[in-house]
C-alpha atoms as a PDB file:
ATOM      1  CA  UNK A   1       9.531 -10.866  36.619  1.00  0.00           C
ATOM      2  CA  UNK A   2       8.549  -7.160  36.794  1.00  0.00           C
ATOM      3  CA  UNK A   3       8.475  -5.864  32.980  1.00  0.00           C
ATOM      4  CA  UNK A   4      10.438  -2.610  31.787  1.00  0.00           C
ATOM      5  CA  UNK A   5       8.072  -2.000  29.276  1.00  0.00           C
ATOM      6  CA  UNK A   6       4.797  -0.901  30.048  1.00  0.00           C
ATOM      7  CA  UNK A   7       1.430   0.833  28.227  1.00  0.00           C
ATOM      8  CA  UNK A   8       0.939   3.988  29.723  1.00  0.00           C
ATOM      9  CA  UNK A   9      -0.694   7.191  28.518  1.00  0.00           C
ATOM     10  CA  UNK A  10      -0.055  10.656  29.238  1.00  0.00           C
ATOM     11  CA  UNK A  11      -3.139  13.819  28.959  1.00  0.00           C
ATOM     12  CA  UNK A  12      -2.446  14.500  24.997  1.00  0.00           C
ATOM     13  CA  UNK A  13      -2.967  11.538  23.426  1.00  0.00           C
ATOM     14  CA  UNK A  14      -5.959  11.002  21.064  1.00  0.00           C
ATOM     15  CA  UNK A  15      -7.991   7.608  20.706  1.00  0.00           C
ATOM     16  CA  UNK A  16      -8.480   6.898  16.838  1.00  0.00           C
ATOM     17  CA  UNK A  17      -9.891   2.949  16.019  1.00  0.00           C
ATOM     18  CA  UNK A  18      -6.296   1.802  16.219  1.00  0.00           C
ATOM     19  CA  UNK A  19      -5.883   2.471  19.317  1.00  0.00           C
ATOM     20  CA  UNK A  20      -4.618   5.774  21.254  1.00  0.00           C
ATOM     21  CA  UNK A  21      -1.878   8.216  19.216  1.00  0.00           C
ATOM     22  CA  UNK A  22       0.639   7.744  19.920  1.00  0.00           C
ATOM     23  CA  UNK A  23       1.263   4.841  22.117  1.00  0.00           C
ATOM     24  CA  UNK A  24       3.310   5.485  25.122  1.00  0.00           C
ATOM     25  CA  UNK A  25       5.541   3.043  27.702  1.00  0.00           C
ATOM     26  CA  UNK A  26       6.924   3.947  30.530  1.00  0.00           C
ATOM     27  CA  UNK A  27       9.040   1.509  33.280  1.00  0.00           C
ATOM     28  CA  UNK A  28       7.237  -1.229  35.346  1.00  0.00           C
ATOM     29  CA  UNK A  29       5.482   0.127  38.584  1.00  0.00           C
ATOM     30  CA  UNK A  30       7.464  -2.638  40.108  1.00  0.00           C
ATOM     31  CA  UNK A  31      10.839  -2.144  38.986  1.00  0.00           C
ATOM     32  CA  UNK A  32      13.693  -2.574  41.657  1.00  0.00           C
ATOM     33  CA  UNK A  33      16.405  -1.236  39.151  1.00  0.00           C
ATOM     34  CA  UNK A  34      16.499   0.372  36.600  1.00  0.00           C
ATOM     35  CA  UNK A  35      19.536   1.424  33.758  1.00  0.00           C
ATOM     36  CA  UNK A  36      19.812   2.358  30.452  1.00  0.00           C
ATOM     37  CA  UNK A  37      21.350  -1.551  29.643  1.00  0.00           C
ATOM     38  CA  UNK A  38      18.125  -3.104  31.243  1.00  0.00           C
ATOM     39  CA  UNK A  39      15.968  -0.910  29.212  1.00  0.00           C
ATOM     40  CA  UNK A  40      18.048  -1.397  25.797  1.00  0.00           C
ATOM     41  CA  UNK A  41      18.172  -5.305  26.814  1.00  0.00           C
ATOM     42  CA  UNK A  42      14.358  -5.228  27.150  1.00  0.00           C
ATOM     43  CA  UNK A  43      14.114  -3.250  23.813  1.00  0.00           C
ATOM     44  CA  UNK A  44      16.036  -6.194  22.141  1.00  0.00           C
ATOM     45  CA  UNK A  45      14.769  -9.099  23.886  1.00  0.00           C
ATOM     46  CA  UNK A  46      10.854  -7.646  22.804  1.00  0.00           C
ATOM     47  CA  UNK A  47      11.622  -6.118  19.313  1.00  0.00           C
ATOM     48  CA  UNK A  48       8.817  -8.229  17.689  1.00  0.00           C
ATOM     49  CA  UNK A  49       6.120  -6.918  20.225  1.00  0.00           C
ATOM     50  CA  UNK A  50       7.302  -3.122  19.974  1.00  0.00           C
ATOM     51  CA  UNK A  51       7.332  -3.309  15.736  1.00  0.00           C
ATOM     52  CA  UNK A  52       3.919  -4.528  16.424  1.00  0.00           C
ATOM     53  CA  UNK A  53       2.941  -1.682  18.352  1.00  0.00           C
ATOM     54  CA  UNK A  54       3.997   0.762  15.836  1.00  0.00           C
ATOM     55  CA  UNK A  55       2.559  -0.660  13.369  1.00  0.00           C
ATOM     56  CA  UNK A  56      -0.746  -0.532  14.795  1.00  0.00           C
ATOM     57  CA  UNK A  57      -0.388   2.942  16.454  1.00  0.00           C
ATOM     58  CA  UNK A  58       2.231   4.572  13.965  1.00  0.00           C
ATOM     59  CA  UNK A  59       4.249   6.742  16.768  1.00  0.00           C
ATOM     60  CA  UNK A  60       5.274   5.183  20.542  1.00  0.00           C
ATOM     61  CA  UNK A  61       6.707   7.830  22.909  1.00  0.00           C
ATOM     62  CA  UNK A  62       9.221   6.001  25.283  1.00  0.00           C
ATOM     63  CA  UNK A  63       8.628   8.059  29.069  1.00  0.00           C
ATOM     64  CA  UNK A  64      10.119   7.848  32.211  1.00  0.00           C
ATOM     65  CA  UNK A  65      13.812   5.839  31.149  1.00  0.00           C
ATOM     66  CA  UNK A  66      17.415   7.248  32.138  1.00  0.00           C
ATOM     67  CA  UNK A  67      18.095   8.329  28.225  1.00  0.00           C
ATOM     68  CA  UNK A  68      19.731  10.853  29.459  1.00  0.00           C
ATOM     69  CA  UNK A  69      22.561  12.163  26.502  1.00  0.00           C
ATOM     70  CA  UNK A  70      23.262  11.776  22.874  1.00  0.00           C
ATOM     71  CA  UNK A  71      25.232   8.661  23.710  1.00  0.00           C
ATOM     72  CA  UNK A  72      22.502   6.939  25.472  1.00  0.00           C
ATOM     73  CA  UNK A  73      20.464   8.074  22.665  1.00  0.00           C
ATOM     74  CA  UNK A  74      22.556   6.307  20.099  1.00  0.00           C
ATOM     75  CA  UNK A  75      22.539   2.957  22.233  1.00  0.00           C
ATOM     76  CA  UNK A  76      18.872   2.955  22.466  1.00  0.00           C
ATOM     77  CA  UNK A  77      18.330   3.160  18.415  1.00  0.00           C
ATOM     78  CA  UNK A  78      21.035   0.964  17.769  1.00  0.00           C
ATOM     79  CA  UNK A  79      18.618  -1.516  19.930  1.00  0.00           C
ATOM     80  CA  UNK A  80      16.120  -1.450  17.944  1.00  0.00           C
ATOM     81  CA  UNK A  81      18.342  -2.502  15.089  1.00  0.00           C
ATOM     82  CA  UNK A  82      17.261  -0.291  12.444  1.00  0.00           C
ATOM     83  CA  UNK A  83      19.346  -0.172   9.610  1.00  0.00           C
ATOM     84  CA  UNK A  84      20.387   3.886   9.506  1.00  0.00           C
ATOM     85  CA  UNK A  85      19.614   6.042   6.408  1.00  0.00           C
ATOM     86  CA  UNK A  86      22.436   8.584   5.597  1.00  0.00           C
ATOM     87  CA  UNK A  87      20.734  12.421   5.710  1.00  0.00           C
ATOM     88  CA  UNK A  88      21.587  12.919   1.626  1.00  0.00           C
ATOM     89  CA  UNK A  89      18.237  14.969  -0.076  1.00  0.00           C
ATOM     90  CA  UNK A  90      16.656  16.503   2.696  1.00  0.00           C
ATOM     91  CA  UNK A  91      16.233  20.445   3.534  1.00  0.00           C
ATOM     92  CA  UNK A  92      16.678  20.757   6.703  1.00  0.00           C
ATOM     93  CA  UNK A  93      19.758  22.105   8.475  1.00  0.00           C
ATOM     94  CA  UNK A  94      21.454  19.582  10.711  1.00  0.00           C
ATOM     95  CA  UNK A  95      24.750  18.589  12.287  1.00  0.00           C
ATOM     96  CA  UNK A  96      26.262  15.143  13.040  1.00  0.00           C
ATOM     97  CA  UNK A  97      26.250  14.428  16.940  1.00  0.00           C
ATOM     98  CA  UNK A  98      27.525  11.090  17.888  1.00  0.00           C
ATOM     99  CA  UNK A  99      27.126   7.722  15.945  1.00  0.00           C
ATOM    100  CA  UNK A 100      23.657   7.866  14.396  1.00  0.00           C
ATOM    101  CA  UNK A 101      22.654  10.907  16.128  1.00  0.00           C
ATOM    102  CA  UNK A 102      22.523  14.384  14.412  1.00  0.00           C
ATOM    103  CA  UNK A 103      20.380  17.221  15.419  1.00  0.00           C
ATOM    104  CA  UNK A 104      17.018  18.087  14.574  1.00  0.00           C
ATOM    105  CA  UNK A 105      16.136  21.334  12.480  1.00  0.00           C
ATOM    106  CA  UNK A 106      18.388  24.417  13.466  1.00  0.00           C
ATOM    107  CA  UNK A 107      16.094  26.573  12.108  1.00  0.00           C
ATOM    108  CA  UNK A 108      15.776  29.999  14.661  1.00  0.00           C
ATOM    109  CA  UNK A 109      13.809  29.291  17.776  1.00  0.00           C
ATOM    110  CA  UNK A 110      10.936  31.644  16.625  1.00  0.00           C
ATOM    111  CA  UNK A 111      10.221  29.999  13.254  1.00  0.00           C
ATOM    112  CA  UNK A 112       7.549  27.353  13.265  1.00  0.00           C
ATOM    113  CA  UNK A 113       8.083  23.979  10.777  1.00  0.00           C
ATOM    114  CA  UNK A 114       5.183  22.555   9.135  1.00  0.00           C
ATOM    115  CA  UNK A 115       3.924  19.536   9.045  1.00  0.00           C
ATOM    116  CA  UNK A 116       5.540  16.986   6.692  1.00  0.00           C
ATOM    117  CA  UNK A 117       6.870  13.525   5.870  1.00  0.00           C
ATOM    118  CA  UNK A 118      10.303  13.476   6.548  1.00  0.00           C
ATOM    119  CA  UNK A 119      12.337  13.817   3.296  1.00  0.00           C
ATOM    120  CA  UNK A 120       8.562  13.097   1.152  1.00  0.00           C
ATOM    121  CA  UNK A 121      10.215  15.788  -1.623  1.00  0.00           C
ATOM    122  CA  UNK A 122      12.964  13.030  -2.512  1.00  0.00           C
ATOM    123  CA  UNK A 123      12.514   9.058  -3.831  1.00  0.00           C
ATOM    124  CA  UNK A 124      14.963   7.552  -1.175  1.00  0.00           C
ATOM    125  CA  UNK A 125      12.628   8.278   2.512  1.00  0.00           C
ATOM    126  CA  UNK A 126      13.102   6.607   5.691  1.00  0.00           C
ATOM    127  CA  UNK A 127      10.926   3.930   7.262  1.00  0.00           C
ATOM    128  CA  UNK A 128      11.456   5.452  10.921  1.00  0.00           C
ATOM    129  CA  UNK A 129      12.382   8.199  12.777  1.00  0.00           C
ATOM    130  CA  UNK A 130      13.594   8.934  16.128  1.00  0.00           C
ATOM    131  CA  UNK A 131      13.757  12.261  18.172  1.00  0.00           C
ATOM    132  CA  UNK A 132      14.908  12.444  21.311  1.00  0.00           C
ATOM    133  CA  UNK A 133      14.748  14.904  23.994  1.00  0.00           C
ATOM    134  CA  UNK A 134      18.211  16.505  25.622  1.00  0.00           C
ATOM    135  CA  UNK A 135      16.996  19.898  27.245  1.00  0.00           C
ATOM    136  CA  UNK A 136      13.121  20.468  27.616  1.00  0.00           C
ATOM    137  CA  UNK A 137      12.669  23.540  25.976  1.00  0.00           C
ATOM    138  CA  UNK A 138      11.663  26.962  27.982  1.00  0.00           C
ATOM    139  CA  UNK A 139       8.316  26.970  26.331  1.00  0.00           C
ATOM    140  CA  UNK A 140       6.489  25.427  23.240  1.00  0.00           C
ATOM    141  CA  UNK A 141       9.069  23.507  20.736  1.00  0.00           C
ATOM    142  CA  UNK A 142       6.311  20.469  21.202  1.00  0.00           C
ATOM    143  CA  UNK A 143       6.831  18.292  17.713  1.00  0.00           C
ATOM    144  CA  UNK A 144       2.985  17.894  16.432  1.00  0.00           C
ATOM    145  CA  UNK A 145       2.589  14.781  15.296  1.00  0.00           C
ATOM    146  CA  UNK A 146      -0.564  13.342  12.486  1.00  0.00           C
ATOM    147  CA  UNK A 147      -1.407  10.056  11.442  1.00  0.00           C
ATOM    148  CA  UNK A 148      -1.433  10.342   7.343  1.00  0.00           C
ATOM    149  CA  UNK A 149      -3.753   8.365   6.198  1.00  0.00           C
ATOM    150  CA  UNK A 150      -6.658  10.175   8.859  1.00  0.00           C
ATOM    151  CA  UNK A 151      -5.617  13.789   6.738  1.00  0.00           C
ATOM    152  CA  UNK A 152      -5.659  11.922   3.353  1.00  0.00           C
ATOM    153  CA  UNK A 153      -9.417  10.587   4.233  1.00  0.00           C
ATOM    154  CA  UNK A 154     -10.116  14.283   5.413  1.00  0.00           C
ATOM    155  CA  UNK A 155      -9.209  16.053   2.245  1.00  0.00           C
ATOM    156  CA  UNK A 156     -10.235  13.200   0.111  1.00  0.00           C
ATOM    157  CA  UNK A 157     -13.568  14.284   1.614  1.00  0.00           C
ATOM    158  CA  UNK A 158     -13.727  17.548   1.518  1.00  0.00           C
ATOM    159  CA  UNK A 159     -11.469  18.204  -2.018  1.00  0.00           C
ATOM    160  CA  UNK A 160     -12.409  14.949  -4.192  1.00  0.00           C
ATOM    161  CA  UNK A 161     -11.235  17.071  -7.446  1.00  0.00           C
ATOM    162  CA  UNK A 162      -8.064  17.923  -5.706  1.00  0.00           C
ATOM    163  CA  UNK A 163      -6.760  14.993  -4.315  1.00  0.00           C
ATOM    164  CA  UNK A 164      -7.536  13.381  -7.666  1.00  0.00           C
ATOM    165  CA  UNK A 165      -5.162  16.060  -9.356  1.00  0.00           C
ATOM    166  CA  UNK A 166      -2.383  15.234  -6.478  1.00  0.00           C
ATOM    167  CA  UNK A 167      -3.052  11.452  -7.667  1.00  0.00           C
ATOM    168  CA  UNK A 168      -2.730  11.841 -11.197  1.00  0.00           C
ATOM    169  CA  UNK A 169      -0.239  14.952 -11.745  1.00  0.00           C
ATOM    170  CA  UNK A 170       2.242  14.279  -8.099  1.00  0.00           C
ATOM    171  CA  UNK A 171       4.396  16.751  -7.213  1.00  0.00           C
ATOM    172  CA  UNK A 172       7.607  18.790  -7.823  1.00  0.00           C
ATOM    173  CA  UNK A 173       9.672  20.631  -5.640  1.00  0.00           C
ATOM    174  CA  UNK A 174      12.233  23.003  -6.565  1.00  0.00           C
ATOM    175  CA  UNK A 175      14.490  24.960  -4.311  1.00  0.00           C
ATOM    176  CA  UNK A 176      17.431  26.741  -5.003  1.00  0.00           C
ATOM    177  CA  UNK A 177      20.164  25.855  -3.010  1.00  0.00           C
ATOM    178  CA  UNK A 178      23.443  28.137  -2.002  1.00  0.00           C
ATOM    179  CA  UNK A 179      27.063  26.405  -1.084  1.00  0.00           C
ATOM    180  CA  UNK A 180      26.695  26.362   2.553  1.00  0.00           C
ATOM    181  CA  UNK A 181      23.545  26.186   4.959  1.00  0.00           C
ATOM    182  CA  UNK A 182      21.470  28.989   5.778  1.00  0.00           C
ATOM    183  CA  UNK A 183      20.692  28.539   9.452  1.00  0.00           C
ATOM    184  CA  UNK A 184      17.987  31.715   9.422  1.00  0.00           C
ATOM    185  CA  UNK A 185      15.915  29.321   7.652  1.00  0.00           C
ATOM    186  CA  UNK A 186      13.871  26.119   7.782  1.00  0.00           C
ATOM    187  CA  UNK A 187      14.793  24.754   4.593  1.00  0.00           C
ATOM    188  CA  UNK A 188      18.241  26.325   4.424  1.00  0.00           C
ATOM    189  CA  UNK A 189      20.518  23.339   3.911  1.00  0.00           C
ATOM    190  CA  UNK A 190      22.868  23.813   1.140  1.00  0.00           C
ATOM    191  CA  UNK A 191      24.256  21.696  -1.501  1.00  0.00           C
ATOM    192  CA  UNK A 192      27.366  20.637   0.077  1.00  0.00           C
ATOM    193  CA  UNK A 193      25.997  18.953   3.239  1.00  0.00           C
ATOM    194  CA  UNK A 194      22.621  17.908   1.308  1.00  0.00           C
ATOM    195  CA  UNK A 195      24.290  15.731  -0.604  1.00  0.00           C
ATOM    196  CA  UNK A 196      27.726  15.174   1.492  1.00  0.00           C
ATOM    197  CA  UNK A 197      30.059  16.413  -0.861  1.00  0.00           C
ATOM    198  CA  UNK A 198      31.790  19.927  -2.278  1.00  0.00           C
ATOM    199  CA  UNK A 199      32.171  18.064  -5.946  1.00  0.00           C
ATOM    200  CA  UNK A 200      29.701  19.211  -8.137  1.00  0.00           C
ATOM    201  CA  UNK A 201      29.825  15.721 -10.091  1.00  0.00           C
ATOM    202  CA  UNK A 202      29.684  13.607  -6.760  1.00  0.00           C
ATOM    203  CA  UNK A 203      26.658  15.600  -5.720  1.00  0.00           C
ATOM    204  CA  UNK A 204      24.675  15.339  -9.166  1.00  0.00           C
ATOM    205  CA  UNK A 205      25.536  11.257  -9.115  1.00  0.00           C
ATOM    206  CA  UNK A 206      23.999  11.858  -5.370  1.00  0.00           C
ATOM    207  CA  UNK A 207      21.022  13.543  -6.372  1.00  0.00           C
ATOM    208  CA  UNK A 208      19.939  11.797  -8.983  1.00  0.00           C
ATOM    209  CA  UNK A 209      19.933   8.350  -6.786  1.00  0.00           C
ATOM    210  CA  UNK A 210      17.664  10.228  -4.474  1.00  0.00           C
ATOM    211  CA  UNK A 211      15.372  11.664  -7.756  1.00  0.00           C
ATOM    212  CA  UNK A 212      16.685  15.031  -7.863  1.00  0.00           C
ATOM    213  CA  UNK A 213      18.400  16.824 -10.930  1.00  0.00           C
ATOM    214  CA  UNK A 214      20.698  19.590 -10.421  1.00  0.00           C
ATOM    215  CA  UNK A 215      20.655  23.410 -12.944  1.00  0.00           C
ATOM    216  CA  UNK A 216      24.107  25.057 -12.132  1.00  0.00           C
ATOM    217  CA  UNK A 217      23.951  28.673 -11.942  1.00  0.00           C
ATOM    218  CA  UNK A 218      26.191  31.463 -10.959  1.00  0.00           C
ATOM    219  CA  UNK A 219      24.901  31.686  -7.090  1.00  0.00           C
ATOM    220  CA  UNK A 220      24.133  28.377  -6.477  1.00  0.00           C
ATOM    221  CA  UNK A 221      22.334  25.237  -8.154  1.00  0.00           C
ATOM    222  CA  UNK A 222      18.540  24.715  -8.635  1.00  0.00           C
ATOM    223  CA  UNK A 223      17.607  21.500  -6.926  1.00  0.00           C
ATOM    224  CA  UNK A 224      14.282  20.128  -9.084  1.00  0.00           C
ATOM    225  CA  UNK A 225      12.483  17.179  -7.456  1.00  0.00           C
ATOM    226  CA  UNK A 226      10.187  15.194  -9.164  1.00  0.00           C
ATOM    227  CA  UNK A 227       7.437  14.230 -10.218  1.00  0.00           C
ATOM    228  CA  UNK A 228       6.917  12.571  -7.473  1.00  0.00           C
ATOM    229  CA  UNK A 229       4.014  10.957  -5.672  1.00  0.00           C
ATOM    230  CA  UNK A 230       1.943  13.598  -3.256  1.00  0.00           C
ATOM    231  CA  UNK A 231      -0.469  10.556  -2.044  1.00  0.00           C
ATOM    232  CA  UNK A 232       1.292   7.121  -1.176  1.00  0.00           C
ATOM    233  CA  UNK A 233       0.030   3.848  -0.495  1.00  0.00           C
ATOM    234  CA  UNK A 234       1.066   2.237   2.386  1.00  0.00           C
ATOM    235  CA  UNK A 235       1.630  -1.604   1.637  1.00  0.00           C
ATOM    236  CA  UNK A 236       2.016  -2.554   5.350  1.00  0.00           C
ATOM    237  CA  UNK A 237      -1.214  -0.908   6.591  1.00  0.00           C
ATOM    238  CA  UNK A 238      -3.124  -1.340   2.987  1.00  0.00           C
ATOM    239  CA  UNK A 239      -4.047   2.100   2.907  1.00  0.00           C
ATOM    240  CA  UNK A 240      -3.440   5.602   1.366  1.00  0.00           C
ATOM    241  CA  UNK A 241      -1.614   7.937   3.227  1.00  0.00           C
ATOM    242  CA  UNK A 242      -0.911  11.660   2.618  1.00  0.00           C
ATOM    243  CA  UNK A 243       2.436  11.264   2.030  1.00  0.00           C
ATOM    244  CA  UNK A 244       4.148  14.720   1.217  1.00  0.00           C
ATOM    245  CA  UNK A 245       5.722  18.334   2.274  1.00  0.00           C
ATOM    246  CA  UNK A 246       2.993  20.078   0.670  1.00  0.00           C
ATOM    247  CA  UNK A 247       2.517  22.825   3.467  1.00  0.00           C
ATOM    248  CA  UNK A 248       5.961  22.801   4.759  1.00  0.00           C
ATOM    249  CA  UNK A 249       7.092  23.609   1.261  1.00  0.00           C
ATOM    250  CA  UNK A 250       4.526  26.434   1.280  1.00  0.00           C
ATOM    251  CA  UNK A 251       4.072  27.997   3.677  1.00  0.00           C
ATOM    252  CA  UNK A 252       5.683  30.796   4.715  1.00  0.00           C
ATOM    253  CA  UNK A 253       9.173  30.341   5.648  1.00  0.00           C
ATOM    254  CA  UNK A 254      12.253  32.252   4.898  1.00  0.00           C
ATOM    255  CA  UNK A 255      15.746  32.311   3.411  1.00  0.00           C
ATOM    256  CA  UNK A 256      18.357  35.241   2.317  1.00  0.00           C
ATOM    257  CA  UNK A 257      16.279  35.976  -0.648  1.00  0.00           C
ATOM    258  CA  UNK A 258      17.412  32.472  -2.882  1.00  0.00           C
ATOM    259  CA  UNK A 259      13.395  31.334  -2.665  1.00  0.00           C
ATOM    260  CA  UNK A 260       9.724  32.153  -2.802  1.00  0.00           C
ATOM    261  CA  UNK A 261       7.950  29.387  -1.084  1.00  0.00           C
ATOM    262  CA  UNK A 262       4.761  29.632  -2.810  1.00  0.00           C
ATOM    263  CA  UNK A 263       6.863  28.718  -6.185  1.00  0.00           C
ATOM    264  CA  UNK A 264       8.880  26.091  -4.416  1.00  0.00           C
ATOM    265  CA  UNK A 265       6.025  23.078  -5.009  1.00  0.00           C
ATOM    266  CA  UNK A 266       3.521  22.469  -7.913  1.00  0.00           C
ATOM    267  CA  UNK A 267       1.642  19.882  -9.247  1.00  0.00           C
ATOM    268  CA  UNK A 268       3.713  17.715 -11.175  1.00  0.00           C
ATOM    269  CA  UNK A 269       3.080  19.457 -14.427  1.00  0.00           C
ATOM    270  CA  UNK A 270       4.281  22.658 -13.213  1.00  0.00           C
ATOM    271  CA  UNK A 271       0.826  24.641 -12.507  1.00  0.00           C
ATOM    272  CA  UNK A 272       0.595  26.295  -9.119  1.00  0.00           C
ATOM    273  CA  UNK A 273      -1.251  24.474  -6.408  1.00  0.00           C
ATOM    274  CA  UNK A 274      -4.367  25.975  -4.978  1.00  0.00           C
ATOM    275  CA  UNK A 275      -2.906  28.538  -2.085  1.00  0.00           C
ATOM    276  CA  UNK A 276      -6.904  28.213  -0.043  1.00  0.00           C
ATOM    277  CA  UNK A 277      -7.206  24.602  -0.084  1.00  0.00           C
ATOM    278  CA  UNK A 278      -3.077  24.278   1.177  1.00  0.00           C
ATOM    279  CA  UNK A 279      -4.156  26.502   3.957  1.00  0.00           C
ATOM    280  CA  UNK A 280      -6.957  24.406   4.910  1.00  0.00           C
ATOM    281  CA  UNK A 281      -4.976  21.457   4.539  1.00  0.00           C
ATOM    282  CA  UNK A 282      -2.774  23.216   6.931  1.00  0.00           C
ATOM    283  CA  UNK A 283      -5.988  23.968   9.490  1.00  0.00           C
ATOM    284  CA  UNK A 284      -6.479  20.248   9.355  1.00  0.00           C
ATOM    285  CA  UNK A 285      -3.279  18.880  10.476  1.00  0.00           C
ATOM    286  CA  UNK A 286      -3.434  21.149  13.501  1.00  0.00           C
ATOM    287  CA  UNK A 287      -7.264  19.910  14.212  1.00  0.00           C
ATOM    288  CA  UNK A 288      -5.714  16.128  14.068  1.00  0.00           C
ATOM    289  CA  UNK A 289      -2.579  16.888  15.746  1.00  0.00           C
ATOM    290  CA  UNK A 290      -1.307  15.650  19.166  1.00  0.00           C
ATOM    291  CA  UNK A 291       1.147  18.050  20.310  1.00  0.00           C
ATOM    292  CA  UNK A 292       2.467  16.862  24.163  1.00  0.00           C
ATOM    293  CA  UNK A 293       5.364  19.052  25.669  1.00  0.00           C
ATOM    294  CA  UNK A 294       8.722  17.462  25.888  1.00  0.00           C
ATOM    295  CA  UNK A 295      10.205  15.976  28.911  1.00  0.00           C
ATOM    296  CA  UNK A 296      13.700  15.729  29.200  1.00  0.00           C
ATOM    297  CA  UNK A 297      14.353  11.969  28.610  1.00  0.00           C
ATOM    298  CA  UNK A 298      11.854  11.355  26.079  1.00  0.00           C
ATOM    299  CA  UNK A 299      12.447   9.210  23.281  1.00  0.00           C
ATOM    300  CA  UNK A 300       9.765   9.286  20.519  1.00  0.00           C
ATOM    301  CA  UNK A 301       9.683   6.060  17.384  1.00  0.00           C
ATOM    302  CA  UNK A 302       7.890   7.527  14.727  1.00  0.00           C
ATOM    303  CA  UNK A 303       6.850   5.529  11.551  1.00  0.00           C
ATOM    304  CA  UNK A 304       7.603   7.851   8.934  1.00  0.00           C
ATOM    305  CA  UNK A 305       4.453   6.290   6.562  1.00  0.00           C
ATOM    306  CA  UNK A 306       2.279   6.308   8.906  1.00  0.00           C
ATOM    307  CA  UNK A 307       3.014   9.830  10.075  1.00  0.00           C
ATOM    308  CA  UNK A 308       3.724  13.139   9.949  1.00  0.00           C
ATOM    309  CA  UNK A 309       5.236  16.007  12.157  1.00  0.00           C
ATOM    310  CA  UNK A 310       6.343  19.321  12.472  1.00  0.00           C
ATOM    311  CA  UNK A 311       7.886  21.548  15.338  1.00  0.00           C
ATOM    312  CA  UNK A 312       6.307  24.799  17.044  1.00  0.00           C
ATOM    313  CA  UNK A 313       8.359  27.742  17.737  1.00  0.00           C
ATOM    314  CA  UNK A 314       9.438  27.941  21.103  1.00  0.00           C
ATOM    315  CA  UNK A 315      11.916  29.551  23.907  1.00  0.00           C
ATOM    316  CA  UNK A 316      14.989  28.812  24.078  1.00  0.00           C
ATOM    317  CA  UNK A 317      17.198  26.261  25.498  1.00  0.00           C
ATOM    318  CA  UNK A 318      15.499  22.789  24.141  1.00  0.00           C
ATOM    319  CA  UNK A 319      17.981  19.800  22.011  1.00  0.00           C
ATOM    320  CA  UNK A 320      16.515  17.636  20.270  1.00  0.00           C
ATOM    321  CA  UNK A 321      18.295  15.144  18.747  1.00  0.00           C
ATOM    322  CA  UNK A 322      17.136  13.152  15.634  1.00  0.00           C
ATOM    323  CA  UNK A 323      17.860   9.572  14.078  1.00  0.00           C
ATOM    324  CA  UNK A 324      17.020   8.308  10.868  1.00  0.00           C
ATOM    325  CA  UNK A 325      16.143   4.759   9.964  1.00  0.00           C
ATOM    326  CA  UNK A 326      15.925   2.869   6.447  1.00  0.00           C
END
């Protein structure tokens, strides 16, 4: 029987000692047929093998399958049988697409997103994400991807006293949030479709199951996160991982004047984080990065503690659709 599933690897990948990042499958060279129901069916029939894979290789890039809309998107993360983690806490701007499917960050083509952890600022994260590609973009919009636990090593290494701070002290976040989303930013969601709700009351019960506390004011509401953990440890893998938004949070994006990013993260007992080692945190997630360009079709499983990722800015059209997993 010819199999559906098969290791592959494409030009971009990188070979660490678990094996090449990330792993990719593509169809059997000796396929007769092939349709989205054989390749969810396969998906199914070899869950255990695939949550094996991840786990060694932390991101799998599915190549080369007739995924070809949001629907088929939805059918092929309902295979995996995930159970699906509402969007409530997170920054990013996003609409609801079909069944599990919303899309990814709306932020303007021309703004680039920095690496993170997806949803790292809040206590409630989830286990796995998916992202899917509808329309290649023109140019750039690749979605850098970093395995964690290689950058926490890094800066252990090169900022001991540091990453002993992060340890000790953790991390708050603190944005201010307006009523509705700002789409000219990165981190532009507001407080009614953060937390799913225009009641102020049903939004503070929200936030605070998430670890997030909510200051009222006249133009909006102060969402304070934390302290929280900036390093993790990984029980699965039995390792530290550098689990946080640290330069996303950071760097330099923009809103309609509600934030300053330098001000929106700080250790957890409110002093300022040091603004040259972020940036050379930054210059070592693009060293470890794998950045591959998107082909329409492409479905990438990402193990949100074993990874992170950002997006580059790019030229317009490109959809990418998103998934989020408990």
């Amino acid at each position: 029987m010819s199999k559906v599933l098969v290791e592959s690897s494409i030009p971009h990948q990188r070979a660490y000692n678990t094996g090449p990042f990330p792993l990719v499958l593509t169809p059997g060279p000796d396929l007769d047929h092939l349709d989205l129901s054989l390749l969810t069916q396969s998906i199914k029939a070899q869950k255990p093998w695939l949550d094996s894979l991840l786990h060694k290789a932390g991101a799998i890039l599915l190549r080369g399958f007739p995924v070809n809309t949001a629907s088929d998107f939805n059918d092929v993360v309902e295979a995996f049988d995930f159970e699906e983690l509402p969007y409530i806490g997170g920054a990013a701007p996003r609409n609801k697409v079909v069944g599990r499917i919303f899309t990814a960050n709306e932020a303007p083509p021309d703004q680039r997103i920095e690496f993170h952890h997806e949803m790292a600022q809040v206590s409630v994260v989830p286990s796995k994400l998916f992202f899917f590609c509808e329309v290649e973009p023109g140019s750039g919009g690749e979605t850098p991807i970093a395995l964690s636990h290689v950058i926490y090593e890094r800066m252990k290494e090169k900022y001991p006293e540091f990453v002993q701070q992060l340890e000790d002290r953790g991390l708050i976040y603190i944005r201010r949030l307006a009523d509705q989303d700002d789409l000219s930013s990165v981190l532009g969601r507001g407080w009614k479709s953060t937390f799913l709700t225009d009641d102020k009351t049903t939004a503070e019960k929200r936030a605070a199951q998430v670890g997030t506390r909510l200051e009222w004011t006249e133009s909006g509401v102060n969402s304070i996160m934390g302290p929280i953990a900036g390093i993790r440890y990984d029980e699965g893998r039995q390792r530290k991982v550098w689990f946080n938004s640290i330069v996303l949070f950071h760097s330099n994006w923009k809103d309609k004047g509600m934030n300053d990013a330098e001000k929106t993260v700080s250790f957890g007992n409110g002093e300022a984080l040091p603004e040259d080692i972020v940036e050379d945190c930054l210059k070592i997630l693009h060293e470890e990065c794998v950045a591959f360009p998107w082909q329409k079709g492409d479905v990438l499983l990402i193990d949100n503690w074993a990874v992170l990722h950002s997006r580059r800015p790019y030229t317009p059209p490109r959809n990418i659709l998103a998934s989020l997993c408990k």
